[in-house]
N, C-alpha and C. Protein backbone atom coordinates (compact mmCIF):
# COMPACT_ATOMS: atom_id res chain seq x y z
N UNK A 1 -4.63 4.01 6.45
CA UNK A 1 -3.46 3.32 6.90
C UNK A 1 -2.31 4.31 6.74
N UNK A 2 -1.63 4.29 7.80
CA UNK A 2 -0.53 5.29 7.38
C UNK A 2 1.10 4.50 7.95
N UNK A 3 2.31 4.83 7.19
CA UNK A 3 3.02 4.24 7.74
C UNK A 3 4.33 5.54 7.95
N UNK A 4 5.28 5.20 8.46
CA UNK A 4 6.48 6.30 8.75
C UNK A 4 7.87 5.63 8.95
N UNK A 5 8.93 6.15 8.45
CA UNK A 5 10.02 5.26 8.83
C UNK A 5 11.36 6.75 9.18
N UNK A 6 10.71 8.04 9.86
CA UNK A 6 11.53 8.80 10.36
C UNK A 6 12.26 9.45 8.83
N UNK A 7 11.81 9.59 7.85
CA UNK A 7 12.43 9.93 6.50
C UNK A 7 11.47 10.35 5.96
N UNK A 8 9.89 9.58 5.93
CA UNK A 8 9.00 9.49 5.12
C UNK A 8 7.65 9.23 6.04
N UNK A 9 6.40 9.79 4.76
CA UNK A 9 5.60 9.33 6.14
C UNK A 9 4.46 9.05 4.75
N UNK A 10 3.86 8.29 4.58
CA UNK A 10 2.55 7.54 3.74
C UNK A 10 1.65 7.17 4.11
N UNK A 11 0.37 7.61 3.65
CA UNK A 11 -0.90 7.77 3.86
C UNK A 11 -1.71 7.02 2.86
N UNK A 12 -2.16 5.79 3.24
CA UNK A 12 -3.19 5.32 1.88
C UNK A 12 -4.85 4.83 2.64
N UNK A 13 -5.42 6.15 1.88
CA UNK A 13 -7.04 5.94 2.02
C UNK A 13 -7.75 4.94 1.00
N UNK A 14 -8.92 3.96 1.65
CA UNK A 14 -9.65 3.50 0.69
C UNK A 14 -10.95 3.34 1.23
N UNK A 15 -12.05 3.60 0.16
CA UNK A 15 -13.25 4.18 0.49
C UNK A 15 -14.05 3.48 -0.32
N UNK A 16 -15.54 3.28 -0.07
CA UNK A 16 -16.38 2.77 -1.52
C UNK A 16 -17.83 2.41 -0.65
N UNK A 17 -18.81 3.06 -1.66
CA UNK A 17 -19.68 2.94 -1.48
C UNK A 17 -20.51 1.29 -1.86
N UNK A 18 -19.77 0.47 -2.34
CA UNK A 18 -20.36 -0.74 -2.96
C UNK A 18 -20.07 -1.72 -1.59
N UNK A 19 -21.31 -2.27 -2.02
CA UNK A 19 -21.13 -3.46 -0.54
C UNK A 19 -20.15 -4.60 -1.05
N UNK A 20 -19.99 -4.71 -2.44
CA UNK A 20 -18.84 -6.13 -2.46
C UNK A 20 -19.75 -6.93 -2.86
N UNK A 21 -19.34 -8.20 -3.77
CA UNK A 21 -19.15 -9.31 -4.17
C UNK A 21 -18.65 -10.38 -3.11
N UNK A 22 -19.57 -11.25 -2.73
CA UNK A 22 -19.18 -12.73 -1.87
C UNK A 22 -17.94 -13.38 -2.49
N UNK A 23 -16.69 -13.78 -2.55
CA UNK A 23 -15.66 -13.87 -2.97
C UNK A 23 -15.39 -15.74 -1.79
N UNK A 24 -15.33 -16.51 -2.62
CA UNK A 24 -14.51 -18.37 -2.04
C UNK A 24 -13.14 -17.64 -2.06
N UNK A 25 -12.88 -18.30 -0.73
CA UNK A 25 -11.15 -17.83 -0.51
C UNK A 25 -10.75 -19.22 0.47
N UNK A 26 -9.53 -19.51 0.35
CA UNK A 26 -9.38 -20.65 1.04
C UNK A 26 -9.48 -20.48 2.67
N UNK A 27 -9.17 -22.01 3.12
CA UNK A 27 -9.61 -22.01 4.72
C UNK A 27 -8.63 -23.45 4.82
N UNK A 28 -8.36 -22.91 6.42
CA UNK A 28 -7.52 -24.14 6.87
C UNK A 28 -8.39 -24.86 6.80
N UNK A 29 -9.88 -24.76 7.49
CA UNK A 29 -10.64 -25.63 8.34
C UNK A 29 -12.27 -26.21 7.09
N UNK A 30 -12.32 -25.80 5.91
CA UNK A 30 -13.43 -25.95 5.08
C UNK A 30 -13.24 -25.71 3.94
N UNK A 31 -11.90 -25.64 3.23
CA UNK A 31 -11.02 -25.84 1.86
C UNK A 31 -11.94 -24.08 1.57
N UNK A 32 -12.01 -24.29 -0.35
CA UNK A 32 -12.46 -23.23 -0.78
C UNK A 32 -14.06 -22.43 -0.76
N UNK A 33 -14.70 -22.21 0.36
CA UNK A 33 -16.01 -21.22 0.77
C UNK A 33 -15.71 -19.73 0.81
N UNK A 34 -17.18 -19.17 0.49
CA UNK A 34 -17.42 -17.89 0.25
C UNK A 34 -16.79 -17.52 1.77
N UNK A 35 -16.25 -16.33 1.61
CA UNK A 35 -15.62 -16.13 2.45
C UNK A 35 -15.08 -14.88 3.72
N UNK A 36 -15.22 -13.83 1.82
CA UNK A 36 -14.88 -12.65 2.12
C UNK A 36 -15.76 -11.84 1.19
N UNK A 37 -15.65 -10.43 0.85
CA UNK A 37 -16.56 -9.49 -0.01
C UNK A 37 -15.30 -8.33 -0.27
N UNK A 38 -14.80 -8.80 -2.19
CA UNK A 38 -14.42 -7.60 -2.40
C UNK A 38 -15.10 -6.52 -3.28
N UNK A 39 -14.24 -5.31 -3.77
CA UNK A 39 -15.14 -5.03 -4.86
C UNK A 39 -14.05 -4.14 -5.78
N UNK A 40 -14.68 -4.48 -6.57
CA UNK A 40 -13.64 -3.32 -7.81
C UNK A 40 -13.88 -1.61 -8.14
N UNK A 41 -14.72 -1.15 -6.84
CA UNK A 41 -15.41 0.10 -7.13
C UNK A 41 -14.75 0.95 -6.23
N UNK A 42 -13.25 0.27 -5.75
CA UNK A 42 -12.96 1.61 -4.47
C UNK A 42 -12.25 2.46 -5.00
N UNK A 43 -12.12 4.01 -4.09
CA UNK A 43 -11.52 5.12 -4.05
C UNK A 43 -10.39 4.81 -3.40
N UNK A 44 -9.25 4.98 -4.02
CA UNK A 44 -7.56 4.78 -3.02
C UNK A 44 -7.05 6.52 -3.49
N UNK A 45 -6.34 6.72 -2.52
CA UNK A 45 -5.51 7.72 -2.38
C UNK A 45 -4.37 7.64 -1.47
N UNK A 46 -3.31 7.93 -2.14
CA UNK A 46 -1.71 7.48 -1.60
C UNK A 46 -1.13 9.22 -1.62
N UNK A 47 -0.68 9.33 -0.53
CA UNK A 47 -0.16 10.16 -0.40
C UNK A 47 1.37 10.11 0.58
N UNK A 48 2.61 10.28 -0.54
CA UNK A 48 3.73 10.30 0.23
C UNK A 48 4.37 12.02 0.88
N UNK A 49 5.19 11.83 1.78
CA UNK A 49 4.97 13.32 2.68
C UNK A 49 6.99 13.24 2.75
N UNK A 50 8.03 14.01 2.37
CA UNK A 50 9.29 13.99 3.13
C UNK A 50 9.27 14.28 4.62
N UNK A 51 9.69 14.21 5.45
CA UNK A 51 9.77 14.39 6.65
C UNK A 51 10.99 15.45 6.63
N UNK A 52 10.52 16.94 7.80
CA UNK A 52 11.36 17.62 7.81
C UNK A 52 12.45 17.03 9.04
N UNK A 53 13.23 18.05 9.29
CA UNK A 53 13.94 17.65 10.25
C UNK A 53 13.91 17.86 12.05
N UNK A 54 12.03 18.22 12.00
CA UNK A 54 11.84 18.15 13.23
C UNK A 54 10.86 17.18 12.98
N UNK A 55 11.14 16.38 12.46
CA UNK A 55 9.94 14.48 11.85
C UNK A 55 8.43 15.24 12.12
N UNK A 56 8.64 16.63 11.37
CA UNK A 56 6.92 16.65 10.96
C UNK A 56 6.68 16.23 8.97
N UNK A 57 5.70 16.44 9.33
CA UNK A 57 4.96 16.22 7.54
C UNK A 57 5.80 17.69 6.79
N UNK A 58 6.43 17.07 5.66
CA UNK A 58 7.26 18.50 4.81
C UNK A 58 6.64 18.55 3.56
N UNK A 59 7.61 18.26 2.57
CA UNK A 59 6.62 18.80 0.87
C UNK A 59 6.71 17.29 0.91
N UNK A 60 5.50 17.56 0.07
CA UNK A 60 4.24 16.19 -0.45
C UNK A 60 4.81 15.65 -1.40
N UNK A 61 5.81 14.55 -2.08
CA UNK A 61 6.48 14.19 -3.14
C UNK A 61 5.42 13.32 -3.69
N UNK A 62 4.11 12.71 -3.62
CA UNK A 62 3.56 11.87 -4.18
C UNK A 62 2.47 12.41 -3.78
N UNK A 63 1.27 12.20 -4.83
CA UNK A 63 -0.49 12.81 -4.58
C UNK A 63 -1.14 11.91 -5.47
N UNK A 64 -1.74 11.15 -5.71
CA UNK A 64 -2.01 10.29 -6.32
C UNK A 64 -3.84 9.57 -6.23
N UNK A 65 -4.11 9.16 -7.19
CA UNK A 65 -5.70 8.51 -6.82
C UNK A 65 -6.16 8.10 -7.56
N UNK A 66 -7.11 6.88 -7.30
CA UNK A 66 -7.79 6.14 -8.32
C UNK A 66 -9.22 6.19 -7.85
N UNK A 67 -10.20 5.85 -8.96
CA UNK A 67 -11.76 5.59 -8.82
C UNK A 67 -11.88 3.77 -9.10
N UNK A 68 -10.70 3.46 -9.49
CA UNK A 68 -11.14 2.21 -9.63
C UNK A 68 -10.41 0.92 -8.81
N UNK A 69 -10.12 1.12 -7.64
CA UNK A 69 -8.99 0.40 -6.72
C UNK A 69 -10.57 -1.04 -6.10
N UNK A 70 -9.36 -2.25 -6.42
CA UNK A 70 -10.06 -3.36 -5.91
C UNK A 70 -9.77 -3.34 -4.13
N UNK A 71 -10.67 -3.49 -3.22
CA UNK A 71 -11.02 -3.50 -1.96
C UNK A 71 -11.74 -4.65 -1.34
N UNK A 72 -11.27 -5.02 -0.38
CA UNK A 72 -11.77 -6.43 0.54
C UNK A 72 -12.75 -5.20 1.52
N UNK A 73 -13.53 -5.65 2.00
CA UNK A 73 -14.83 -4.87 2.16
C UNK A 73 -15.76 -5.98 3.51
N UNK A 74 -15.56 -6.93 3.38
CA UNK A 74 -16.14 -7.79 4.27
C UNK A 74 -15.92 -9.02 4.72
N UNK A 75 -15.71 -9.80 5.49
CA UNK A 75 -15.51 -11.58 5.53
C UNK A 75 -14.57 -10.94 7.07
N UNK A 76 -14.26 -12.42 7.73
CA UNK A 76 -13.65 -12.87 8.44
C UNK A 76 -12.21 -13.26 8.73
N UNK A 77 -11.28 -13.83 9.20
CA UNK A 77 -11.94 -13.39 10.93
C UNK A 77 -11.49 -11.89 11.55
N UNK A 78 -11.39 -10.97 10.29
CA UNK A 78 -10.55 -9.94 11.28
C UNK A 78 -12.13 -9.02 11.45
N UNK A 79 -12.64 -8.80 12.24
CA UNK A 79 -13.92 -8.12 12.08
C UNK A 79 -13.43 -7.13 13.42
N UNK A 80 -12.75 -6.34 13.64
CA UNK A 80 -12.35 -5.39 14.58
C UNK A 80 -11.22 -4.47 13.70
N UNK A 81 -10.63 -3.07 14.47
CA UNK A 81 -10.02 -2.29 13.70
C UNK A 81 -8.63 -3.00 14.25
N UNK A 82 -7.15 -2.75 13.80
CA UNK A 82 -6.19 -2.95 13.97
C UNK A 82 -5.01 -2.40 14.41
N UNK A 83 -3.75 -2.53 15.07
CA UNK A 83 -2.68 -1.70 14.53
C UNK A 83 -1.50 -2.16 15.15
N UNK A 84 -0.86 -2.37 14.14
CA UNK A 84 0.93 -2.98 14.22
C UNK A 84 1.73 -2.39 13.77
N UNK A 85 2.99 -2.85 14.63
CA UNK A 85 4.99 -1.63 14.43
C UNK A 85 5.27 -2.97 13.72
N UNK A 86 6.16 -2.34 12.79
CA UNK A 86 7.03 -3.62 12.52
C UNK A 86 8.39 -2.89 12.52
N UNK A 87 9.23 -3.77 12.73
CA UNK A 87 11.12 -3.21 12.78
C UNK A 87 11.40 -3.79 11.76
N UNK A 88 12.54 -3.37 11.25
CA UNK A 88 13.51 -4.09 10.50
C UNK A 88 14.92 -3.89 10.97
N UNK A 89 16.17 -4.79 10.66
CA UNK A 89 16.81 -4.46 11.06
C UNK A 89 18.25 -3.79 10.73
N UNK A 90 18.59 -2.82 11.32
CA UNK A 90 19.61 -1.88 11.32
C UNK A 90 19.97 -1.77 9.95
N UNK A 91 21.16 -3.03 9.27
CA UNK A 91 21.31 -3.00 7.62
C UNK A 91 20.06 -2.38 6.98
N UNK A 92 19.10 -3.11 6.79
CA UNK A 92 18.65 -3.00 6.02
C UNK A 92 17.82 -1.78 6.05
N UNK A 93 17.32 -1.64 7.08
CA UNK A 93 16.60 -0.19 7.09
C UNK A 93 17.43 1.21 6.49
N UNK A 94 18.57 1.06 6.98
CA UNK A 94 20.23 1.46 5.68
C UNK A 94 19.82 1.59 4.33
N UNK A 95 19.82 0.26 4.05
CA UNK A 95 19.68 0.40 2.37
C UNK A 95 18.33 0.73 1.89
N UNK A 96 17.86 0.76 2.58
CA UNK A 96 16.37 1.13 2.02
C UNK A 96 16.13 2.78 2.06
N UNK A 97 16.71 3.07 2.64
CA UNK A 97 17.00 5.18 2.69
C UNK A 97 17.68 5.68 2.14
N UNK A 98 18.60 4.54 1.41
CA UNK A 98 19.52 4.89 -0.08
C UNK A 98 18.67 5.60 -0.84
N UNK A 99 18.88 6.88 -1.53
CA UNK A 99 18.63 7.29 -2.02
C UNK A 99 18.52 6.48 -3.90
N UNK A 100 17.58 6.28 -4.59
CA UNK A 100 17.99 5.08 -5.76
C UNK A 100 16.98 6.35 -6.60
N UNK A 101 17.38 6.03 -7.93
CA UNK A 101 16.44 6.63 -9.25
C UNK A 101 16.68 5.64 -10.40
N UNK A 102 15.43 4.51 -9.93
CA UNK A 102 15.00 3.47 -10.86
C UNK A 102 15.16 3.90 -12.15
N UNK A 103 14.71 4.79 -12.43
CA UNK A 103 14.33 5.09 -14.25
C UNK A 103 16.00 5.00 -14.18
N UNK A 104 16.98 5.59 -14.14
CA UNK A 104 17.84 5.65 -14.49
C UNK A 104 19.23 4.13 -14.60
N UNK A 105 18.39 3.31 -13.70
CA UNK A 105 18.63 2.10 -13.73
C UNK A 105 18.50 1.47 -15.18
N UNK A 106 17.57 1.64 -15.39
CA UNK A 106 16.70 1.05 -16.80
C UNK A 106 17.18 1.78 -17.96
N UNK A 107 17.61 2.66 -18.14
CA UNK A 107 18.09 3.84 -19.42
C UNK A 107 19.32 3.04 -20.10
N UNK A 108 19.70 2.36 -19.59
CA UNK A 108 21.29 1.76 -20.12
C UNK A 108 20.19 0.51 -21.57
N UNK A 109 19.20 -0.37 -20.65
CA UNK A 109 18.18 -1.31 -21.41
C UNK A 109 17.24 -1.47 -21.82
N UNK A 110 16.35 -0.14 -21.84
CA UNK A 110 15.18 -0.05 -22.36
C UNK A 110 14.38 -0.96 -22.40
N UNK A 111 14.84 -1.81 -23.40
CA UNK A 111 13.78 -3.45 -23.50
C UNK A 111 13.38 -3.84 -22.43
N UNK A 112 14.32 -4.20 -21.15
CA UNK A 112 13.64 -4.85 -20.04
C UNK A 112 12.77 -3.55 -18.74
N UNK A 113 12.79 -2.02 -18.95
CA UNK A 113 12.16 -1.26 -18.38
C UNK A 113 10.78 -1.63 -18.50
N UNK A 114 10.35 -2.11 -16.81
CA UNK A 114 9.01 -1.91 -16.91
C UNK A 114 7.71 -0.90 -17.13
N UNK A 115 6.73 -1.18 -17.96
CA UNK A 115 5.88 -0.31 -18.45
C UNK A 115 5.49 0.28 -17.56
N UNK A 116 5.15 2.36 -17.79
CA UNK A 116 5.11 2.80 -16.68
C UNK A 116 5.92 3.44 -15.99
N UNK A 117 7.58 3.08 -16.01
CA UNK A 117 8.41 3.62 -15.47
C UNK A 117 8.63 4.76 -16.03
């Protein structure tokens, strides 16, 4: 899956050799039945990219990966590949390219910094 917003461009792979666990998930039409197949054995890799200023791929600010990422793996009804734009609009796509440095948010309160940060 990859996404881009002309600033940034993100890449998240997920992979796994395990067929999944039968998983009850709800339904409009037959309440709670097996449904879908996840599994707790996938490979994720996230990779964030800056965008230079001819909107190619620039330095890699994020490289990241797990062996243990939970994955939906099988069930219904999406059984074909996909692909959707989404917009947002004007404001907000604004504030979201604000440049922000969370940790430094949190340095004033410690106590309420979430674990991790």
């Amino acid at each position: 899956m990859t996404a881009n917003n002309g600033l940034y461009e993100v890449e998240l792979v997920a992979t796994t050799k395990s067929n999944g666990t039968v998983l009850r998930a709800p339904t409009n039409e037959a309440g709670l039945v097996p449904f879908c197949k996840d599994t707790c054995y996938g490979d994720l890799k996230l990779k964030i990219w800056e965008h230079t200023k001819s909107h190619q791929r620039g330095k890699v600010i994020l490289d990241v990966s797990s062996d243990s990422a939970a994955l939906e793996v099988g069930g219904g009804p999406w059984y074909n590949t996909w692909k959707k734009q989404s917009s947002s609009p004007s404001l907000l796509r604004q504030l979201l390219g604000i440049p922000l440095d969370v940790e430094e948010i949190f340095n004033p309160l410690p106590i309420v910094k979430p674990p991790g940060l």
